[in-house]
N, C-alpha and C. Protein backbone atom coordinates (compact mmCIF):
# COMPACT_ATOMS: atom_id res chain seq x y z
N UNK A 1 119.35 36.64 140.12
CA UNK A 1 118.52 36.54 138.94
C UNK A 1 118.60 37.84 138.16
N UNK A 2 118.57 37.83 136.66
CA UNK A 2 118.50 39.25 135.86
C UNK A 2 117.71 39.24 136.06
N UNK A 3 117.64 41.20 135.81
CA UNK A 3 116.70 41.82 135.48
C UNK A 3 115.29 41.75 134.81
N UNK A 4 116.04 41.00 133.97
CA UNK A 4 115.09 40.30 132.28
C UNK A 4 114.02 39.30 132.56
N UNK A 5 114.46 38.51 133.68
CA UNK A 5 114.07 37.29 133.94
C UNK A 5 112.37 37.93 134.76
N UNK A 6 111.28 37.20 134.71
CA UNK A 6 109.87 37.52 135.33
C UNK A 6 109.59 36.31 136.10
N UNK A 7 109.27 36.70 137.07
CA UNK A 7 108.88 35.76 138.37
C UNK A 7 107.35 35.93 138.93
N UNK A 8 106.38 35.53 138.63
CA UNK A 8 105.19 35.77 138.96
C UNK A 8 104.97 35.83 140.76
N UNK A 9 104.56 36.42 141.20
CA UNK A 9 104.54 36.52 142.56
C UNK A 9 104.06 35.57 142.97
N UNK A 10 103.29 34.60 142.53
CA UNK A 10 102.87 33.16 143.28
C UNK A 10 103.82 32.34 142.96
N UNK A 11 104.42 32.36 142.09
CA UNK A 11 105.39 31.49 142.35
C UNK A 11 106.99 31.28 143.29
N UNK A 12 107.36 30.02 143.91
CA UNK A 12 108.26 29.73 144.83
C UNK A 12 109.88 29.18 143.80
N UNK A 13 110.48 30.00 143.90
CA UNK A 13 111.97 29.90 143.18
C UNK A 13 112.78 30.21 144.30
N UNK A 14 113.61 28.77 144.65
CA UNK A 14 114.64 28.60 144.99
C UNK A 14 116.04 29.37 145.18
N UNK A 15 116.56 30.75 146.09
CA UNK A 15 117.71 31.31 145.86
C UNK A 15 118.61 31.13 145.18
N UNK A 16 118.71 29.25 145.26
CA UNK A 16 119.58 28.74 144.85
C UNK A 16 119.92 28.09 143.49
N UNK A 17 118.45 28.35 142.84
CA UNK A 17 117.95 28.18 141.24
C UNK A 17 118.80 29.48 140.14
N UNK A 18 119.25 28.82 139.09
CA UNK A 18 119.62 30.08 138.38
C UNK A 18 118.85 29.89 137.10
N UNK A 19 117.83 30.87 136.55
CA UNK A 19 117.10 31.65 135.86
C UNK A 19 118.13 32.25 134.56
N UNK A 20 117.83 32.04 133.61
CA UNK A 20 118.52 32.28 132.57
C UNK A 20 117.78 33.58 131.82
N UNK A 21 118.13 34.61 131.36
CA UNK A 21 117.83 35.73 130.91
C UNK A 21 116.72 35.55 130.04
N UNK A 22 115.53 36.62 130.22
CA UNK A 22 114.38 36.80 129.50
C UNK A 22 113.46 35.93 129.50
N UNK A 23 113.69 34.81 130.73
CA UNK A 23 112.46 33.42 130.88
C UNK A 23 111.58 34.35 131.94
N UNK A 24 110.62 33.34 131.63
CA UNK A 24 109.28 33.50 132.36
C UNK A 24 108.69 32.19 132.99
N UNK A 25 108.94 32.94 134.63
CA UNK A 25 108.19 31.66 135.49
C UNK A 25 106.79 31.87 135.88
N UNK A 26 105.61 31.40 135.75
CA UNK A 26 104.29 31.84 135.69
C UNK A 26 103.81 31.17 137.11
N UNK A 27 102.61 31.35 137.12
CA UNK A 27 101.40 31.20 138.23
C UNK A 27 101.46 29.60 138.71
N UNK A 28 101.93 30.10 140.33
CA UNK A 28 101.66 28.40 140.60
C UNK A 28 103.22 27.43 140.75
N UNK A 29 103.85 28.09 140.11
CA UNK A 29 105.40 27.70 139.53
C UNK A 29 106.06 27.34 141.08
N UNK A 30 107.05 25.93 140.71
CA UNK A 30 108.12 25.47 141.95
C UNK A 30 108.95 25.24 141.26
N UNK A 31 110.51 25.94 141.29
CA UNK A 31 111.94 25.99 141.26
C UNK A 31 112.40 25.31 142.21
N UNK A 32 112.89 24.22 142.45
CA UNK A 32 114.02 23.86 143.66
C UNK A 32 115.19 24.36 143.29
N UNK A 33 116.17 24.00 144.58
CA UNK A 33 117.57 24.14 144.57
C UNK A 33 117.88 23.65 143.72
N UNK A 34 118.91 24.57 142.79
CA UNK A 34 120.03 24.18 142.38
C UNK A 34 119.44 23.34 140.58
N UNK A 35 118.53 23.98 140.41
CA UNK A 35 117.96 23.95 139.13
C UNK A 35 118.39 24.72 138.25
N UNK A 36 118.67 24.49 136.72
CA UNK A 36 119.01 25.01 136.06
C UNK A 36 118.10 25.30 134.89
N UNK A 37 117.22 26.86 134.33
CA UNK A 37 116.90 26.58 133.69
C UNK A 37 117.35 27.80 132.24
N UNK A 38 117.32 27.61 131.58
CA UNK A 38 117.99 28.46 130.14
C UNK A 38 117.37 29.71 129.98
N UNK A 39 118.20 30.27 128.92
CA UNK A 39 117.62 31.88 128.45
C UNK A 39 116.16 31.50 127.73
N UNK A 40 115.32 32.84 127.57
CA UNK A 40 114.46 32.85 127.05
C UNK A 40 113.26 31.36 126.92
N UNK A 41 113.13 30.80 127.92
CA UNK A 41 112.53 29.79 128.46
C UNK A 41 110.74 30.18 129.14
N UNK A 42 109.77 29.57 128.73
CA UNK A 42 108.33 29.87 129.53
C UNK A 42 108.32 28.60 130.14
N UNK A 43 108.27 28.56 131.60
CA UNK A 43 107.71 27.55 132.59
C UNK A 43 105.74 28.31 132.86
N UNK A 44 105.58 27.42 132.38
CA UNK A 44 103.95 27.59 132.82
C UNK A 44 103.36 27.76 133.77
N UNK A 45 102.06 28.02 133.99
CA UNK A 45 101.22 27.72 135.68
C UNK A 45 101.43 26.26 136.15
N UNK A 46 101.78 26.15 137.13
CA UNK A 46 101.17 24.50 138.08
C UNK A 46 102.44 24.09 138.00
N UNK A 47 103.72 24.43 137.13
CA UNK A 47 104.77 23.65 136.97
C UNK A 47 106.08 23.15 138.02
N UNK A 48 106.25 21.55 138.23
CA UNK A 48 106.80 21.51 139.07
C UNK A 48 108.56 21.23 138.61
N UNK A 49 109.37 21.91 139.10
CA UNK A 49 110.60 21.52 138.77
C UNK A 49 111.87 21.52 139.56
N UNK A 50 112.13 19.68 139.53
CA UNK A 50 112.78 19.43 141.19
C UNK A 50 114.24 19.65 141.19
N UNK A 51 114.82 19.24 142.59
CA UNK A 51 116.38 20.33 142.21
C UNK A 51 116.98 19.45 141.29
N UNK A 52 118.32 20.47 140.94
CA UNK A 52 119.47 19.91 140.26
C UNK A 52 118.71 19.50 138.95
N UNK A 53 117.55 19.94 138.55
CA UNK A 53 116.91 19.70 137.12
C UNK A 53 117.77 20.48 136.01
N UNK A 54 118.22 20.26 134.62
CA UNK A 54 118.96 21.67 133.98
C UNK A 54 117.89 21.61 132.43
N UNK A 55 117.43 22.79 132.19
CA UNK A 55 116.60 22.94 131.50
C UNK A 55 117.44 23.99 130.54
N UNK A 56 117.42 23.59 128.83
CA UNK A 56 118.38 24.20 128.08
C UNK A 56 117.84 25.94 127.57
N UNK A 57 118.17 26.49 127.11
CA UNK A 57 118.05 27.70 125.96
C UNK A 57 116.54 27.47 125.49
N UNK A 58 115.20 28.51 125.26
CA UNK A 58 114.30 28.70 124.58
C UNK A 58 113.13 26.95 124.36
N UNK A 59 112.91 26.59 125.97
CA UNK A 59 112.03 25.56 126.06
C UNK A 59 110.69 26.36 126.36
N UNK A 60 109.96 25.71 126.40
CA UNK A 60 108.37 25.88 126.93
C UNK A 60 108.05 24.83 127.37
N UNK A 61 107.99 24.84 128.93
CA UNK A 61 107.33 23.56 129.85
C UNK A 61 105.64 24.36 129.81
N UNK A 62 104.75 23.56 129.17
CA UNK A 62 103.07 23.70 129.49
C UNK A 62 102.85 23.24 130.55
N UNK A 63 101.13 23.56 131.50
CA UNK A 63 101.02 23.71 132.84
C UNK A 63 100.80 22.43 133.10
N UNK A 64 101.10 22.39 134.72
CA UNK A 64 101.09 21.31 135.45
C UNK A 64 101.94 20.30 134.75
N UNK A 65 103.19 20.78 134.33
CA UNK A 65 104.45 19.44 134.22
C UNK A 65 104.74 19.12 135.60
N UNK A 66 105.55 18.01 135.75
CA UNK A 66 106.79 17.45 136.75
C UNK A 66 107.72 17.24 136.20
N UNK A 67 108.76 17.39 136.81
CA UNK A 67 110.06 17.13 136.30
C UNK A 67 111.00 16.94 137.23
N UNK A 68 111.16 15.71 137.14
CA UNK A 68 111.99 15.47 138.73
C UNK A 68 113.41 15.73 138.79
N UNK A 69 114.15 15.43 139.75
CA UNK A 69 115.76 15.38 139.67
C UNK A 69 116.14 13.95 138.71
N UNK A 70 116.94 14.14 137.94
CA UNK A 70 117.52 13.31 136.95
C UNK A 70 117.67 13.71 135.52
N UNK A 71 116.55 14.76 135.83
CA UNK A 71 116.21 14.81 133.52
C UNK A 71 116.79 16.14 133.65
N UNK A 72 117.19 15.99 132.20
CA UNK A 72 118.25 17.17 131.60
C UNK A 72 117.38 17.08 129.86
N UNK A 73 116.75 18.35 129.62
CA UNK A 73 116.12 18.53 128.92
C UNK A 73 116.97 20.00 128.15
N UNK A 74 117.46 19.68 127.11
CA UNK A 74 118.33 20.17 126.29
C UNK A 74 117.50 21.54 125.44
N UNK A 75 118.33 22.70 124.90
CA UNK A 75 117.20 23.32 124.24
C UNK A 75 116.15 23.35 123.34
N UNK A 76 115.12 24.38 123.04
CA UNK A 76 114.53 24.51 122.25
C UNK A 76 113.77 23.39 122.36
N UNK A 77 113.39 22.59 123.67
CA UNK A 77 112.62 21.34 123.77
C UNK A 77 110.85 21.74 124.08
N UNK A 78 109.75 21.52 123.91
CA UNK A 78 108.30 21.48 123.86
C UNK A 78 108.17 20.73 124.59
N UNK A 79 106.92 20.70 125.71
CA UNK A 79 106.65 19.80 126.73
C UNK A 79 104.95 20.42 127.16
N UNK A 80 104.28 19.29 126.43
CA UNK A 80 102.85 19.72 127.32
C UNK A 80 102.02 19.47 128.41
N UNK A 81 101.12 20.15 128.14
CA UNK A 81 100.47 20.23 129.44
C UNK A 81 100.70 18.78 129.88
N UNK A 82 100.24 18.83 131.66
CA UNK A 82 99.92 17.40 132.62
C UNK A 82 101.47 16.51 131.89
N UNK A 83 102.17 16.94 131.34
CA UNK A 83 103.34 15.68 131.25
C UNK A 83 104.08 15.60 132.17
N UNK A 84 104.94 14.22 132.80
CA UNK A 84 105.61 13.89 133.55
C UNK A 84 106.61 12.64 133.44
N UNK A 85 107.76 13.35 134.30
CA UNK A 85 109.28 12.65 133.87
C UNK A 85 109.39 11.89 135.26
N UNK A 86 109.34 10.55 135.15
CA UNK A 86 109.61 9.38 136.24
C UNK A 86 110.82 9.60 136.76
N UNK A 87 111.63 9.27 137.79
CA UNK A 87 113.00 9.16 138.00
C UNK A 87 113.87 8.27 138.88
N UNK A 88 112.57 7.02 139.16
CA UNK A 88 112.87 6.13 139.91
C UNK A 88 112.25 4.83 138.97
N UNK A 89 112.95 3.63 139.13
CA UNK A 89 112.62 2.61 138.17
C UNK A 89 111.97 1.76 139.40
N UNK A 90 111.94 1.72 140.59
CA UNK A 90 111.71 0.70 141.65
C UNK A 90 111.19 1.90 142.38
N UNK A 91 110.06 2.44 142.21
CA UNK A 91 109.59 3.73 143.28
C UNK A 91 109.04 2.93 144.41
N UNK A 92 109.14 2.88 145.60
CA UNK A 92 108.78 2.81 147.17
C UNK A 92 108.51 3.50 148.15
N UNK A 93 107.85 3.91 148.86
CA UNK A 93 107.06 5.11 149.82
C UNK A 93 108.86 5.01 150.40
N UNK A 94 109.54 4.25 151.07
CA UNK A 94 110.29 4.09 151.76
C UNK A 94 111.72 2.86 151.19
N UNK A 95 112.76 3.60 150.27
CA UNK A 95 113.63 2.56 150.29
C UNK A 95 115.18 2.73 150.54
N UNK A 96 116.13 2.36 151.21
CA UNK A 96 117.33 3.29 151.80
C UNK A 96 118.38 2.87 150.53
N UNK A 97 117.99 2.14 149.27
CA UNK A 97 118.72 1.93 147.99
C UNK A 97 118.14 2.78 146.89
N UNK A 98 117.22 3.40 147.47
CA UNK A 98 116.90 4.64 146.28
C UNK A 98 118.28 5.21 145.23
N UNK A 99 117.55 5.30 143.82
CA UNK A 99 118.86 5.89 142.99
C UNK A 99 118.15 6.46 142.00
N UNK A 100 118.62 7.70 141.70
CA UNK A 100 117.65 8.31 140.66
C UNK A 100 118.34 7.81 139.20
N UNK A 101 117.56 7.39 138.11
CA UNK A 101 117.73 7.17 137.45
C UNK A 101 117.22 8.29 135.73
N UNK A 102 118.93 8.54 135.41
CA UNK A 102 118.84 9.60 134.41
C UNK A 102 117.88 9.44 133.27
N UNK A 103 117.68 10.67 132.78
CA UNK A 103 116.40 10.46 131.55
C UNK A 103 117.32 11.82 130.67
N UNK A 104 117.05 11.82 129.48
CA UNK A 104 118.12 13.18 128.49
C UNK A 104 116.80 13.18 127.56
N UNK A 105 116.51 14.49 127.22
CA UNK A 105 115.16 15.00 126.43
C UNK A 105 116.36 15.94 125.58
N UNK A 106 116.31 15.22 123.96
CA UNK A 106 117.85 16.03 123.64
C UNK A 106 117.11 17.27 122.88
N UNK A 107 117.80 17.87 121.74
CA UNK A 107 117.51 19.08 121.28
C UNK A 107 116.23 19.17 120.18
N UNK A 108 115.74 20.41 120.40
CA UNK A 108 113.86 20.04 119.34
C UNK A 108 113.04 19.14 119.96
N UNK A 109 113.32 18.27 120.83
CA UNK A 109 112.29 17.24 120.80
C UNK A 109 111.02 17.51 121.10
N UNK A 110 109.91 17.40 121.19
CA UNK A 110 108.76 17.89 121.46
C UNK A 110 107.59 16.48 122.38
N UNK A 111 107.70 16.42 123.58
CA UNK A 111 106.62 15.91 124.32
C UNK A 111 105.37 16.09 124.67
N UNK A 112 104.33 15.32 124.10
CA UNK A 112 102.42 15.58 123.87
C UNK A 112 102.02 15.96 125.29
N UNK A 113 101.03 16.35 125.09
CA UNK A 113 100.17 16.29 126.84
C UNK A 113 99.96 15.03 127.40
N UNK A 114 100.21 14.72 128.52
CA UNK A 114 99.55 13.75 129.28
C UNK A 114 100.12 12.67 128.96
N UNK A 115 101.59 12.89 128.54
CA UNK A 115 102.85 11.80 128.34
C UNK A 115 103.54 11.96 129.27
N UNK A 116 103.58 10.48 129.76
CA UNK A 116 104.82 9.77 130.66
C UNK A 116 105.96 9.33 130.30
N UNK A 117 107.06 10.22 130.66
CA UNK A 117 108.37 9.96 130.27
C UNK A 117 109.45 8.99 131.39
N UNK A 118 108.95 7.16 131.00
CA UNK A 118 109.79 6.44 131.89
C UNK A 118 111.37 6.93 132.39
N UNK A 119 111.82 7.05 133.20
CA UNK A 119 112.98 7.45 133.85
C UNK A 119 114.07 6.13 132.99
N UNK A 120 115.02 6.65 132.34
CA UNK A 120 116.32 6.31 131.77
C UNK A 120 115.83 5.75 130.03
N UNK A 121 115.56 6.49 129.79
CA UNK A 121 115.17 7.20 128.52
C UNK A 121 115.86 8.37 127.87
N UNK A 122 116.30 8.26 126.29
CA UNK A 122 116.73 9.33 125.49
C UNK A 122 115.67 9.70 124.65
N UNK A 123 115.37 10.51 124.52
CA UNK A 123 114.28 11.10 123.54
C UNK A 123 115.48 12.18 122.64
N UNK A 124 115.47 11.72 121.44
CA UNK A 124 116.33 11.84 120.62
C UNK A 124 116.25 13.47 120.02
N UNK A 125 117.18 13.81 119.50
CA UNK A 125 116.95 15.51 118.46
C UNK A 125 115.60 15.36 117.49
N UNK A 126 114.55 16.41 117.81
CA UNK A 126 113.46 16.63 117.20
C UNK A 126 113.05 15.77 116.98
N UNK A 127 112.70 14.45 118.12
CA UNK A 127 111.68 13.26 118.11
C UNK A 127 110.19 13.92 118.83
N UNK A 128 109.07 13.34 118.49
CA UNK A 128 107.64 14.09 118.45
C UNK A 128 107.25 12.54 119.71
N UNK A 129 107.06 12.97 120.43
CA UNK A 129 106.31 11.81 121.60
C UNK A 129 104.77 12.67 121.77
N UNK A 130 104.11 11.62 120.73
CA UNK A 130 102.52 11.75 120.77
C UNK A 130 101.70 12.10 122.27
N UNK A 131 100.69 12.77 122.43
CA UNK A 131 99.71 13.03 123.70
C UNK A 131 99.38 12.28 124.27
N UNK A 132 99.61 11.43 125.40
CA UNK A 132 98.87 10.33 126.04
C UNK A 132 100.03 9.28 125.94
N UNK A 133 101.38 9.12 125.33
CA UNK A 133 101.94 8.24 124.90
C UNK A 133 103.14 7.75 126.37
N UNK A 134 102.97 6.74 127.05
CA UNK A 134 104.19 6.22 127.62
C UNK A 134 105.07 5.86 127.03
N UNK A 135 106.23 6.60 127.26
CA UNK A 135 107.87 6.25 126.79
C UNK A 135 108.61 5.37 127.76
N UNK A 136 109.05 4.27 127.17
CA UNK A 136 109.63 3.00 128.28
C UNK A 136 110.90 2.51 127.37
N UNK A 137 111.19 3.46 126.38
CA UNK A 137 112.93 3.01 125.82
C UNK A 137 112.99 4.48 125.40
N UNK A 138 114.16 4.26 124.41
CA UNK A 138 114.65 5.29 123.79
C UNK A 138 113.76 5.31 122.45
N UNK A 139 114.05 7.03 122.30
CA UNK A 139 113.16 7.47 121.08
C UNK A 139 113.96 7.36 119.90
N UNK A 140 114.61 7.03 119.03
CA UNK A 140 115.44 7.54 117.81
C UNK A 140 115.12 9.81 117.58
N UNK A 141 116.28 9.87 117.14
CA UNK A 141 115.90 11.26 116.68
C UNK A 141 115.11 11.11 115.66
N UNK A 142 114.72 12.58 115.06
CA UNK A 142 113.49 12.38 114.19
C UNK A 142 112.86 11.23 113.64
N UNK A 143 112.02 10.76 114.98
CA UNK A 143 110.99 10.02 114.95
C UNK A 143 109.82 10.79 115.27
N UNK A 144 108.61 9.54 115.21
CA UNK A 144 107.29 9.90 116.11
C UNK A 144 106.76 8.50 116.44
N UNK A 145 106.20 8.74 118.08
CA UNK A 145 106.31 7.48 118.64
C UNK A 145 104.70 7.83 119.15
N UNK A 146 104.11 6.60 119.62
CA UNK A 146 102.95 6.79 120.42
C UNK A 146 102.43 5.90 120.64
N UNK A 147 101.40 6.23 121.32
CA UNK A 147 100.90 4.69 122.63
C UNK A 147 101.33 4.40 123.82
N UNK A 148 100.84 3.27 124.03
CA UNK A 148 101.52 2.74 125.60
C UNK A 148 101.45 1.10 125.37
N UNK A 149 102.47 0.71 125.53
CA UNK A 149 103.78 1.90 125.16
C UNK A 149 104.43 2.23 124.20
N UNK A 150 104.60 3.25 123.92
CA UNK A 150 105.19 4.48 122.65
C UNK A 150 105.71 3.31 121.81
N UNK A 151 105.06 3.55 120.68
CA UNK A 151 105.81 2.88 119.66
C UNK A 151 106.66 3.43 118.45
N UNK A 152 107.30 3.04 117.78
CA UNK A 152 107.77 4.42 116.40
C UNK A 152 106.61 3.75 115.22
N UNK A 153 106.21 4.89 114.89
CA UNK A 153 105.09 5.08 114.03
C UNK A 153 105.77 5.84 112.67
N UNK A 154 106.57 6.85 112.55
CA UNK A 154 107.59 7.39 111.28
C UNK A 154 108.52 7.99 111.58
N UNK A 155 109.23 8.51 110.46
CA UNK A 155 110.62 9.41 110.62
C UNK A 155 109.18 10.54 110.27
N UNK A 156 109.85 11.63 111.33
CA UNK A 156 109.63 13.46 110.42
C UNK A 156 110.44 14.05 110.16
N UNK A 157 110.66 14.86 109.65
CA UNK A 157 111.50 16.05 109.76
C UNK A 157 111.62 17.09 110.66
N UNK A 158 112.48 17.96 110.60
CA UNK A 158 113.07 18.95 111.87
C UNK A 158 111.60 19.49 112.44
N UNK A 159 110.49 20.07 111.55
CA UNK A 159 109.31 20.69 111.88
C UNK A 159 107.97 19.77 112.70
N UNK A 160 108.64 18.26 112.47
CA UNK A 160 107.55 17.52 112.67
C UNK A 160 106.41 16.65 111.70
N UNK A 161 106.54 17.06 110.50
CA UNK A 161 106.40 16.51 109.14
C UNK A 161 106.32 15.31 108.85
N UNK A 162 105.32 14.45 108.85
CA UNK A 162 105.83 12.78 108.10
C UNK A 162 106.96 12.94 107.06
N UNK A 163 107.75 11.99 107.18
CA UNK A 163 108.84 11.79 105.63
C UNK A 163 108.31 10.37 105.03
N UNK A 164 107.91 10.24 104.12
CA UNK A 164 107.85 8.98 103.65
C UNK A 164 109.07 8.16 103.44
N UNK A 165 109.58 7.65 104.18
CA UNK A 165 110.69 6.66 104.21
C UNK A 165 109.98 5.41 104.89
N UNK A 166 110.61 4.20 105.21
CA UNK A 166 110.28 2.96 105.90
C UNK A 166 111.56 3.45 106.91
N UNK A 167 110.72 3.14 108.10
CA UNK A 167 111.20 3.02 109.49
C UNK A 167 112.35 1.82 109.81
């Protein structure tokens, strides 16, 4: 790990995790193996992030995310508090056909608090997934979706902006 990189002493990071320059892993924090997460990146308190996860360039995961093995969350992506990324479509205490199923959070996109991100899902470049909102398809890029389940509600722009266009 660089120099650059800050590791809060309560938190558990993986040897085998690589830490991208000038991020910050905070209070509470789980790295598994073989996680990837980008430069200049804040992982929050409570945050869980399982192996082989790859997290891009200048994200901010807010506290108490999950993020299981499957999702690949691209840079400059927003993620709030209590949100969580599914990664099984048939979850079972016990099944020997288990298969994780991929989810892609692409570039800008920004995820609300206390949104569920169904496993094999694209959440598109700088799409806005509302607070509370279950995602169970794909997002279009600059959209904004919400509910349960997530519906598209408008186009925004790069900042997040209504555009007055028809959807």
């Amino acid at each position: 790990m660089s120099s650059t990189v800050f590791v809060h002493p309560t938190a558990n990071v993986s040897p085998d995790a690589v830490i991208g320059e000038g991020s910050k892993i905070w209070i509470n924090v789980q790295v598994r193996e073989k996680a990837r997460i980008g430069r200049d990146c804040i992982i929050s308190k409570d945050v869980y992030i399982d192996h082989a996860v790859v997290i891009g360039d200048r994200c901010k995961i807010q506290n108490s995310v999950s993020v299981y093995n499957g999702v690949t969350i691209d840079e400059e992506v927003f993620v709030g508090p209590n949100a969580v990324f599914t990664n099984d479509r048939l979850p079972r205490a016990f099944n020997v056909n288990w298969q994780i199923t991929p989810t892609h959070i692409c570039r800008g996109a920004s995820i609300g608090a206390n949104a569920t991100i169904v496993c094999g899902v694209t959440v598109g470049e700088y799409a806005m997934v509302a607070a509370g909102s279950v995602v169970t398809k794909d997002v279009p890029p600059y959209t904004l979706v919400m509910g349960n389940p997530a519906r598209l509600v408008s186009r925004i722009d790069k900042a997040g902006n209504r555009v007055p266009r028809r959807i």
